[in-house]
Protein backbone atom coordinates (compact mmCIF):
# COMPACT_ATOMS: atom_id res chain seq x y z
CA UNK A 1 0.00 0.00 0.00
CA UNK A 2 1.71 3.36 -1.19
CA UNK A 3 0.11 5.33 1.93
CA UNK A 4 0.80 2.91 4.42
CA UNK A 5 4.72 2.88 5.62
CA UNK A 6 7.09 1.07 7.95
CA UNK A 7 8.93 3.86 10.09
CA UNK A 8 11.63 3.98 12.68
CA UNK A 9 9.63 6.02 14.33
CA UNK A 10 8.07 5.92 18.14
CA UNK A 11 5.23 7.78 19.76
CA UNK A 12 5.60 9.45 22.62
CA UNK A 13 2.72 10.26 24.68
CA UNK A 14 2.63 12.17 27.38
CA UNK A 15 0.05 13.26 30.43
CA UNK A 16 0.45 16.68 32.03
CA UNK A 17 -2.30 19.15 33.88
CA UNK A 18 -4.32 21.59 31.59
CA UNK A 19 -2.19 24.41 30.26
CA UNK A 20 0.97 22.37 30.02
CA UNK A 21 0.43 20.64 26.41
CA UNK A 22 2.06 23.82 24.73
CA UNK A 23 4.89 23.96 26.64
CA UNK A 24 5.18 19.67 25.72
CA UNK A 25 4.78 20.75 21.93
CA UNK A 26 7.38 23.47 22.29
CA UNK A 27 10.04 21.45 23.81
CA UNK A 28 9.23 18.50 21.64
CA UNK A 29 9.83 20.47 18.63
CA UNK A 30 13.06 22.14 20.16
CA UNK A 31 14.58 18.38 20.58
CA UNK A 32 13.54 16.66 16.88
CA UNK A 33 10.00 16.25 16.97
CA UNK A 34 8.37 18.23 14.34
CA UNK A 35 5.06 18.72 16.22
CA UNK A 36 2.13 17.07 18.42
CA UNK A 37 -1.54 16.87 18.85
CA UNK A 38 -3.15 18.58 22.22
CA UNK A 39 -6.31 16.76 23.54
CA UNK A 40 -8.30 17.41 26.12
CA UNK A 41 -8.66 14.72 29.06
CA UNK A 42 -9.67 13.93 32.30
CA UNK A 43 -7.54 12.50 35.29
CA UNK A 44 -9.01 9.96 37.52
CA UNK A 45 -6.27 8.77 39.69
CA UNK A 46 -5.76 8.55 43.48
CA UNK A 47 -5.58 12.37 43.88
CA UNK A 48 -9.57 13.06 43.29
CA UNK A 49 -11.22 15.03 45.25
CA UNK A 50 -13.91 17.25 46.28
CA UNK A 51 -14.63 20.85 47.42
CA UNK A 52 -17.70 21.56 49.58
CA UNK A 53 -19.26 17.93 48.40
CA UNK A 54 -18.29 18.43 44.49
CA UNK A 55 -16.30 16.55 42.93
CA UNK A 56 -13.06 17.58 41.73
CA UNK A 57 -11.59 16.16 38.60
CA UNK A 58 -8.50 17.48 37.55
CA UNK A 59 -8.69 18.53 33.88
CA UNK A 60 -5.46 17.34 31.63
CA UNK A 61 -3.67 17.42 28.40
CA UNK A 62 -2.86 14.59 26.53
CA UNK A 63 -0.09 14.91 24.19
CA UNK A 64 0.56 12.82 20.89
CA UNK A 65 4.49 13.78 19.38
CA UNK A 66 5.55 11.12 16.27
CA UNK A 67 9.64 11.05 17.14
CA UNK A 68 11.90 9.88 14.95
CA UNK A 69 13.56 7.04 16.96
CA UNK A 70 17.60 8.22 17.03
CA UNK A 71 15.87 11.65 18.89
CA UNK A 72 13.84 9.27 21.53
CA UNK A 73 16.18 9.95 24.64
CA UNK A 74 16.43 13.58 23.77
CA UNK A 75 13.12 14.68 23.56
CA UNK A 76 11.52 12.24 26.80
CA UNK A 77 14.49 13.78 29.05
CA UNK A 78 13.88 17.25 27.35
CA UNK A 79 10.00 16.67 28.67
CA UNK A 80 10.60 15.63 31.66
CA UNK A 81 12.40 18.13 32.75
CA UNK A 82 10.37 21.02 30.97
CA UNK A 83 6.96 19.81 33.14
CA UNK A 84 9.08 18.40 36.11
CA UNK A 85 7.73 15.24 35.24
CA UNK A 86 9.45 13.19 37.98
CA UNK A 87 7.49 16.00 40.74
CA UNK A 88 4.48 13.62 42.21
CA UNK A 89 1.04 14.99 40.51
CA UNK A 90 2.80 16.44 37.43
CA UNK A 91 1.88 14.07 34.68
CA UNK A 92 3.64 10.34 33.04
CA UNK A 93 5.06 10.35 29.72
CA UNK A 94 5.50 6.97 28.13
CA UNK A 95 6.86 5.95 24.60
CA UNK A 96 5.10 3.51 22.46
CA UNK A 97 6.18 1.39 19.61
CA UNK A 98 5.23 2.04 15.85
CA UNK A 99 4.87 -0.37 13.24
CA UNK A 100 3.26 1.31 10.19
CA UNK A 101 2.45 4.84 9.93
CA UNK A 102 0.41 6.48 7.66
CA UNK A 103 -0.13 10.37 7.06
CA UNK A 104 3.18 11.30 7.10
CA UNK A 105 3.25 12.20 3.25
CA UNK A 106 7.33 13.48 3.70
CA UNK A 107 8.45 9.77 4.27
CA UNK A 108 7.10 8.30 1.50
CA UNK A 109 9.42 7.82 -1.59
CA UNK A 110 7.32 8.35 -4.72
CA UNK A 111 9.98 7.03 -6.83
């Protein structure tokens, strides 16, 4: 399939509070990632709480970053410490394997 190709390429996907997506994007970009995707989430870990009998749930951003795999290590440890990931409460950021990828229009050699 001419759309469809294999990639050295990893996804890394990271968790942080409302408001702190951009600042995942920015440093993402500074390190070799040549964007993300913000989207809106909710938390529901062991933190929840409530105020005067409502319940509190703390509001998130999920980030989605495409990495080229030889710039991995540079932009996770680049995140992490740009959103003080290792701080309890501040977010996770995990990197997931990708097979096939398709979308990515640049990669693809129309020869």
């Amino acid at each position: 399939m001419k759309n469809i190709v294999e990639t050295p390429h990893k996804v890394i996907l990271t968790i942080v509070n409302k408001g702190q997506g951009t600042r995942v994007v920015e440093i993402s970009k500074r390190f070799g990632c040549e964007g993300g995707t913000i989207l809106p989430g909710k938390g529901t870990g062991i933190r929840d709480s409530s105020f005067f009998g409502i319940q509190m749930t703390p509001e998130k951003d999920v980030v989605l970053s495409i990495v080229a795999e030889d710039c991995v290590d540079n932009v996770l440890n680049a995140i992490c410490k740009a959103v003080k990931i290792r701080k309890k409460g501040n977010g996770i950021s995990i990197v997931l394997g990708t097979k096939l990828t398709a979308g990515m229009a640049h990669l693809i050699n129309d020869n």
